[in-house]
C-alpha atoms as a PDB file:
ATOM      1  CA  UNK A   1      15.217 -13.145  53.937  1.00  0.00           C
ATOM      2  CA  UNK A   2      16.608 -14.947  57.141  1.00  0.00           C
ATOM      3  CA  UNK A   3      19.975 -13.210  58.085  1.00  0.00           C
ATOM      4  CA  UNK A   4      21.122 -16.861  58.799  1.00  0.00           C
ATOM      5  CA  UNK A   5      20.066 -18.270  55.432  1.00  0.00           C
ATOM      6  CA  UNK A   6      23.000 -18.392  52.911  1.00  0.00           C
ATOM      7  CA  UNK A   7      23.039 -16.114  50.363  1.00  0.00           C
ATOM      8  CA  UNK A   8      22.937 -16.919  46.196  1.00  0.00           C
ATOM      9  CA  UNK A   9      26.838 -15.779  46.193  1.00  0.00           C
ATOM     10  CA  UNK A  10      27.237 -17.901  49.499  1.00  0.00           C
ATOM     11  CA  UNK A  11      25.735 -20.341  47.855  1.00  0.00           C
ATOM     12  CA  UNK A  12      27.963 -20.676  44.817  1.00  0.00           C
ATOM     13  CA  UNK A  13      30.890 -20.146  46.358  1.00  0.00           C
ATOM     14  CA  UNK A  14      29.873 -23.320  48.990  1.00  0.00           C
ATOM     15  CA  UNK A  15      29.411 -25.321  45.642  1.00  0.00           C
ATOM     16  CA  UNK A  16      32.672 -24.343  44.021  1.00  0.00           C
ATOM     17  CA  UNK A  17      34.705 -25.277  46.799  1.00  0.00           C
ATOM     18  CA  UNK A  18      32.848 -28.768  46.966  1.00  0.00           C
ATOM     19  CA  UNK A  19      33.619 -29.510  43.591  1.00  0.00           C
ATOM     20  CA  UNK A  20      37.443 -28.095  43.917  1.00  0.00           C
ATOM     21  CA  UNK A  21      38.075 -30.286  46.693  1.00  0.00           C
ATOM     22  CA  UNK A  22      35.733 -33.039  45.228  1.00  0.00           C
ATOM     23  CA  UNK A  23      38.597 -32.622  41.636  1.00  0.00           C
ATOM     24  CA  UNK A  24      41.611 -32.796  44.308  1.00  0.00           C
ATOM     25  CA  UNK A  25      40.465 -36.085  45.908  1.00  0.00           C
ATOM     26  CA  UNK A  26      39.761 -37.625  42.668  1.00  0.00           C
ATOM     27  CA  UNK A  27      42.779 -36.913  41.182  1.00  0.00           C
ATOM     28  CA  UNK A  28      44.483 -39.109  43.634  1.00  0.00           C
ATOM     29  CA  UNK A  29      45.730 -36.750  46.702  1.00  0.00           C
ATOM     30  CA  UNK A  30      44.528 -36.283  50.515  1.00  0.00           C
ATOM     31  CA  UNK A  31      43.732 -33.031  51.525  1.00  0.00           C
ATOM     32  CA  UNK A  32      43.658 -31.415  55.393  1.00  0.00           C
ATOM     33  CA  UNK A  33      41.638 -28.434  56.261  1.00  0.00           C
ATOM     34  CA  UNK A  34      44.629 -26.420  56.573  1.00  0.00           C
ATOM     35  CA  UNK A  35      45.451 -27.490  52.431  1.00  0.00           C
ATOM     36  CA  UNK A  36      42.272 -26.789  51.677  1.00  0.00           C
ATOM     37  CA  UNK A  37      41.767 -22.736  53.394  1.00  0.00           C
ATOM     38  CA  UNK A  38      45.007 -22.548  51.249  1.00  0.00           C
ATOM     39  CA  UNK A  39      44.428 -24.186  48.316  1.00  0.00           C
ATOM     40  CA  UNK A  40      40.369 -23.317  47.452  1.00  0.00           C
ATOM     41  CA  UNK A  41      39.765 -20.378  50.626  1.00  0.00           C
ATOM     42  CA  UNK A  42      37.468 -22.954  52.576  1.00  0.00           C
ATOM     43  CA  UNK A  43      37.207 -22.970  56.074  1.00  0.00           C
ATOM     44  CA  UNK A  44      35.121 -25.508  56.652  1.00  0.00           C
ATOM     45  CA  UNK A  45      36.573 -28.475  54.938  1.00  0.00           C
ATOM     46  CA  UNK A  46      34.547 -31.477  57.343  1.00  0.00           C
ATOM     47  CA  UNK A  47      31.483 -29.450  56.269  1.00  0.00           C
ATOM     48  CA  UNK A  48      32.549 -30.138  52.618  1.00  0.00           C
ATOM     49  CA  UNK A  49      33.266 -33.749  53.481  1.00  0.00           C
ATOM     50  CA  UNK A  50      30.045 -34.367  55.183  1.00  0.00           C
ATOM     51  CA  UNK A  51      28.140 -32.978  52.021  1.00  0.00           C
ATOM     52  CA  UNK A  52      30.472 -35.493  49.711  1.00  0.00           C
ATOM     53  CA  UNK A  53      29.694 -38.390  51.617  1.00  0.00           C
ATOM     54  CA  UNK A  54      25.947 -37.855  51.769  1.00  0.00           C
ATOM     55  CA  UNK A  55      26.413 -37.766  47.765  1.00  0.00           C
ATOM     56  CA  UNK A  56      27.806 -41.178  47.441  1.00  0.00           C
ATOM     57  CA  UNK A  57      31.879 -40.714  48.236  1.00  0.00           C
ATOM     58  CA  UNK A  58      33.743 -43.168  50.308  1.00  0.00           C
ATOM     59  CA  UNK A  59      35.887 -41.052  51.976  1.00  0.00           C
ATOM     60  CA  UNK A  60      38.569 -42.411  54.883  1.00  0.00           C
ATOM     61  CA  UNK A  61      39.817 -39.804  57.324  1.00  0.00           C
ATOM     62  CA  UNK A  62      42.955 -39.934  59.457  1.00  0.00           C
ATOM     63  CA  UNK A  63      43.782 -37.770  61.863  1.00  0.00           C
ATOM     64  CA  UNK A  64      47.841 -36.460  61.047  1.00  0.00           C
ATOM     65  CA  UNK A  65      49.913 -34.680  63.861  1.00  0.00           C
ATOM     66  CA  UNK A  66      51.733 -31.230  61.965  1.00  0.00           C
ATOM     67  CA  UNK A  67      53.727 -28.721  63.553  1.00  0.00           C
ATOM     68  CA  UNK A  68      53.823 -28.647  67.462  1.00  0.00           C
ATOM     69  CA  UNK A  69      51.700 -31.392  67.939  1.00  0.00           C
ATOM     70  CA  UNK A  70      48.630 -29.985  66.406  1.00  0.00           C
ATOM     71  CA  UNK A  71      46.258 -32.935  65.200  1.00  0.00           C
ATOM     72  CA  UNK A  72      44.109 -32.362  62.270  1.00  0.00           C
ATOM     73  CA  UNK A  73      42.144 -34.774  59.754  1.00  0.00           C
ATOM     74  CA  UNK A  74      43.726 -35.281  56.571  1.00  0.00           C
ATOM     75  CA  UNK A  75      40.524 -36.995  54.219  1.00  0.00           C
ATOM     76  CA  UNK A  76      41.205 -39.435  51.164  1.00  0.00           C
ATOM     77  CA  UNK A  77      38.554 -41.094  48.562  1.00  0.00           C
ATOM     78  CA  UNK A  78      38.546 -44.637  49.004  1.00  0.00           C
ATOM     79  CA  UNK A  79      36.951 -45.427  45.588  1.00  0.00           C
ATOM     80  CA  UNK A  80      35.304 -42.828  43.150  1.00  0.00           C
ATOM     81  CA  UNK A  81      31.703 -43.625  44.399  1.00  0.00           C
ATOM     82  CA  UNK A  82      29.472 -46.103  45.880  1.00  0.00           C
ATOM     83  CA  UNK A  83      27.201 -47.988  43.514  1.00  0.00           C
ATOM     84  CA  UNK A  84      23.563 -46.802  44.601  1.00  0.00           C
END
């Protein structure tokens, strides 16, 4: 196996995190990348997003200043999913 392949654990975790933060967004609420390393352990939230729009979500992002000026996308779904 390919040390850069992901492995089977890898692999599951990667999907439970896309369908926590998949839940969150449906149920209403935005999420940033710093809510969602807190919330669901994921560090790479746009990855998430990228992976959720290629499967159909309409999802707006906005980029939010926080603390000390630090700017940082905060991602909402516009509608549940695109009619294919």
């Amino acid at each position: 196996m390919n040390e850069l392949e992901p492995t089977l654990h890898e692999m599951k975790v990667q999907e439970s995190q896309e369908e926590q933060v998949l839940q969150h967004l449906l149920s209403g609420q935005s999420i940033t990348p710093i809510e969602a390393l807190d919330l669901y352990g994921s560090f790479r939230l746009s990855s998430i997003i990228f992976r959720l729009r290629e499967r159909g979500y309409d999802i707006r992002t906005e980029m939010v200043t926080i603390c000390k000026g630090t700017r940082v996308a905060r991602y909402t779904l516009n509608q549940k999913k695109e009619v294919e």
